[in-house]
C-alpha atoms as a PDB file:
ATOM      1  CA  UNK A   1       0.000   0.000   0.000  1.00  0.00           C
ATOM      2  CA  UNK A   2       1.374   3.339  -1.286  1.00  0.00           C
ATOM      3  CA  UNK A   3       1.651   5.615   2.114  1.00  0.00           C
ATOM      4  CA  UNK A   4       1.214   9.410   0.463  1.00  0.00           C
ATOM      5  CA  UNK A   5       3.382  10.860   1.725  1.00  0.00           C
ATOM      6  CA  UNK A   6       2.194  14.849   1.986  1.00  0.00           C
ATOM      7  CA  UNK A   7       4.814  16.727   1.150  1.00  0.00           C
ATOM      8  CA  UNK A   8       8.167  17.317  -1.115  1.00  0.00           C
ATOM      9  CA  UNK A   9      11.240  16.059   0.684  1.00  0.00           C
ATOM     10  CA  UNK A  10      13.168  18.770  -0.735  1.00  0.00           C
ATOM     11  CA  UNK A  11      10.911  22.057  -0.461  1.00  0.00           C
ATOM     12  CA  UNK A  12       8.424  20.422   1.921  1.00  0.00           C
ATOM     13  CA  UNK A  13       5.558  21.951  -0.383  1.00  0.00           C
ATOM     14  CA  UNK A  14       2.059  20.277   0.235  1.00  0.00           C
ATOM     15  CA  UNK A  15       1.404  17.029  -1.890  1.00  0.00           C
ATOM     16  CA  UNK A  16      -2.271  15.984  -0.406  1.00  0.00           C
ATOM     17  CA  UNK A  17      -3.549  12.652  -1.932  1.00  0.00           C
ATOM     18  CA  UNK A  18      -5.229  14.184  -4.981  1.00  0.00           C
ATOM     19  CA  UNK A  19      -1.972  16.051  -5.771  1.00  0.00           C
ATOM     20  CA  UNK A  20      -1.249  16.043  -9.860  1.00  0.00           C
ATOM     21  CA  UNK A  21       2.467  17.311  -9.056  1.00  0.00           C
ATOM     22  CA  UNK A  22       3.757  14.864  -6.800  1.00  0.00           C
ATOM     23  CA  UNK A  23       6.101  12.229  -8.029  1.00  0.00           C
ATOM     24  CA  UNK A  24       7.332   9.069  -6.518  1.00  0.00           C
ATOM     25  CA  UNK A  25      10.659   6.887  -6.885  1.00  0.00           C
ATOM     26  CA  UNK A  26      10.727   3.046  -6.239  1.00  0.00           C
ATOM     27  CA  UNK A  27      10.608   2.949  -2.672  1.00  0.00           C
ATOM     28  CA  UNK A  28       8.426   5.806  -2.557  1.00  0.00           C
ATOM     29  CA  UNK A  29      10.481   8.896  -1.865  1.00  0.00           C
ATOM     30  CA  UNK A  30       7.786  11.788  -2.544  1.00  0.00           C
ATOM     31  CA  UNK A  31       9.296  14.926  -4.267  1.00  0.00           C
ATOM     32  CA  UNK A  32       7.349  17.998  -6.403  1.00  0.00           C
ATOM     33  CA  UNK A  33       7.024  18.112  -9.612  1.00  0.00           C
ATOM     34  CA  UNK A  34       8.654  21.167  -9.948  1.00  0.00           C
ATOM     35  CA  UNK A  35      11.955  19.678  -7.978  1.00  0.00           C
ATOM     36  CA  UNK A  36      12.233  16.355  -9.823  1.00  0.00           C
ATOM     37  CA  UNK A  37      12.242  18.550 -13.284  1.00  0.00           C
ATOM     38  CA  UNK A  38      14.153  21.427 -12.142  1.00  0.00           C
ATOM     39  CA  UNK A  39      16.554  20.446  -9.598  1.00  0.00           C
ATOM     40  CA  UNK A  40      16.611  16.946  -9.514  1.00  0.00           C
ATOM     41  CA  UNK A  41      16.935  15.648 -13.479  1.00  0.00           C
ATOM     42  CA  UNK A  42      14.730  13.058 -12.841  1.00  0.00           C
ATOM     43  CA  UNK A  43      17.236  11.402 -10.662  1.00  0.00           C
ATOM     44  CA  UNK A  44      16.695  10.151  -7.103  1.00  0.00           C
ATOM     45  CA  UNK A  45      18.797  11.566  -4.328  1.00  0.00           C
ATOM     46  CA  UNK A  46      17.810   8.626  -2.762  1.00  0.00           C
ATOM     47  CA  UNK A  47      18.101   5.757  -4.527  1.00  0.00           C
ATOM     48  CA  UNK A  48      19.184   7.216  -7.793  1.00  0.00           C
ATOM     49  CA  UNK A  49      16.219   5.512  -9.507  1.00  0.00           C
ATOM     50  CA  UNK A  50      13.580   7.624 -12.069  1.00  0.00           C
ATOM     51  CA  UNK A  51      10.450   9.793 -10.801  1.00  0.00           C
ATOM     52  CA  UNK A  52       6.595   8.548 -11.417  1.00  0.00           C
ATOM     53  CA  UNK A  53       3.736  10.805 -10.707  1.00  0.00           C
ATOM     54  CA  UNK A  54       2.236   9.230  -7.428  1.00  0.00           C
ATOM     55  CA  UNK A  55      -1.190   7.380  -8.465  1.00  0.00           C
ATOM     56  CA  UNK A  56      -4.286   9.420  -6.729  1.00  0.00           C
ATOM     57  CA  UNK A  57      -6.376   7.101  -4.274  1.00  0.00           C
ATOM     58  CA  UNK A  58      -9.822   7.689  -4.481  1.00  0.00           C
ATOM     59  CA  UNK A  59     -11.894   9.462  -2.017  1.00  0.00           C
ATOM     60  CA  UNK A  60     -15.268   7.760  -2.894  1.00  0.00           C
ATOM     61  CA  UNK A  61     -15.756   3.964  -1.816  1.00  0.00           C
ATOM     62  CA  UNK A  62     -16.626   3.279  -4.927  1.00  0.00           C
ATOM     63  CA  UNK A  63     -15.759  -0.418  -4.493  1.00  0.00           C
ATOM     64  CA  UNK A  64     -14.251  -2.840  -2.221  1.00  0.00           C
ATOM     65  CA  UNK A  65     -13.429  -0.804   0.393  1.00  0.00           C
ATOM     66  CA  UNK A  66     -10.467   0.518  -1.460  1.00  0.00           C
ATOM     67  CA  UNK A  67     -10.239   4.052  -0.800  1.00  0.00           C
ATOM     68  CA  UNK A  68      -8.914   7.078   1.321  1.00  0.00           C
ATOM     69  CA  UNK A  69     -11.380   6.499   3.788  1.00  0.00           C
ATOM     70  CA  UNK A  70     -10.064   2.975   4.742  1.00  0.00           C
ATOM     71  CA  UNK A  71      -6.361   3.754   3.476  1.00  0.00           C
ATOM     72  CA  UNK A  72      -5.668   6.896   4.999  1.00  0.00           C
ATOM     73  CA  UNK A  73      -2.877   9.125   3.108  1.00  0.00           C
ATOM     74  CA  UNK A  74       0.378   9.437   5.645  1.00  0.00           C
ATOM     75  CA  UNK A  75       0.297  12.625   7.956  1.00  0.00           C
ATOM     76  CA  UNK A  76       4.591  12.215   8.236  1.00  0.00           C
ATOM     77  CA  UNK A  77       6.708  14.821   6.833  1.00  0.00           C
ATOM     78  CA  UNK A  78       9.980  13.562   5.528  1.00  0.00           C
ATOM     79  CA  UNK A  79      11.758  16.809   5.274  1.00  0.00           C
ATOM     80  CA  UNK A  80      15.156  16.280   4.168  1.00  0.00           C
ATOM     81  CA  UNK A  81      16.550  18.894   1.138  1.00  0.00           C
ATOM     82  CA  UNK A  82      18.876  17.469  -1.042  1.00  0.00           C
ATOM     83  CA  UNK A  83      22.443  18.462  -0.827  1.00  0.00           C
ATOM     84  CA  UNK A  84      22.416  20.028  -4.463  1.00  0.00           C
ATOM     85  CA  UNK A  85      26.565  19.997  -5.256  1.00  0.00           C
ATOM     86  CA  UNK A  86      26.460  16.168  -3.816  1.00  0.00           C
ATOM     87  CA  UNK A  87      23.179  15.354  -6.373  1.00  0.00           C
ATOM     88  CA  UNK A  88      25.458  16.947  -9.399  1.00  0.00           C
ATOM     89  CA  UNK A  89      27.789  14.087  -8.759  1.00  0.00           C
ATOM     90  CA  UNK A  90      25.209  11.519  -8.739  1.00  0.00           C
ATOM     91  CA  UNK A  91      23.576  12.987 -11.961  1.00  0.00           C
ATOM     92  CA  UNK A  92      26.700  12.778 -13.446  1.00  0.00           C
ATOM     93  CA  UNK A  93      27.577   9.362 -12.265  1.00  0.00           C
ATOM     94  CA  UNK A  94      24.613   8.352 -14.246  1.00  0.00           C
ATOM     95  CA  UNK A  95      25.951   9.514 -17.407  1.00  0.00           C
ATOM     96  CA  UNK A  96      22.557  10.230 -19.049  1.00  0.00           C
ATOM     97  CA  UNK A  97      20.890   6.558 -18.571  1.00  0.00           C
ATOM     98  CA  UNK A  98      17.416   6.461 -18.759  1.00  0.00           C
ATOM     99  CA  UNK A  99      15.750   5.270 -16.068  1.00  0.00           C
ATOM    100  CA  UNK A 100      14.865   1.804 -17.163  1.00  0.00           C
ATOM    101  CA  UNK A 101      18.724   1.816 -17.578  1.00  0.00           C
ATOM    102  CA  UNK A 102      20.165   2.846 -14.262  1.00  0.00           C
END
């Protein structure tokens, strides 16, 4: 079960379940849009994996009991901004590899 996470772990900008702009690595690591395109090149700082936009739960029960209502979204920050200079090297490390590639 995804955990939606609410917020960026670089800006710490609000990504509430219905969120179009958040993104989401491998193991989950919940950045902004605007960070994995603009700061991050699509690069974990994590896990050094690709970006995903984070699948929207529904709010309805609109069957099996699958919803937010039942699966809460998570209410715990993960604030952490990324070392920028230290993320150049991993970027670079990468040498251009796609994600399906890394």
């Amino acid at each position: 079960m995804l955990e939606l996470r609410p917020s960026c772990e670089h800006c710490n900008k609000a990504l509430p379940p219905e969120a179009l702009d958040a993104r989401i690595c491998t193991y989950e690591c919940t950045f902004c849009a605007d960070c994995v395109d603009a700061l991050l090149a699509n690069v974990c700082p994590n896990c050094g994996g690709g970006f995903v936009p984070r699948p929207i739960r529904p709010r309805r029960n609109w069957k099996g009991n699958n919803f937010l209502g039942a699966d809460p979204a998570s209410s715990t920050i993960k604030y952490r901004p990324v070392d920028l200079a230290e993320h150049a090297k991993l970027v670079a490390a990468q040498e251009g590899r796609a994600p399906n590639q890394r």
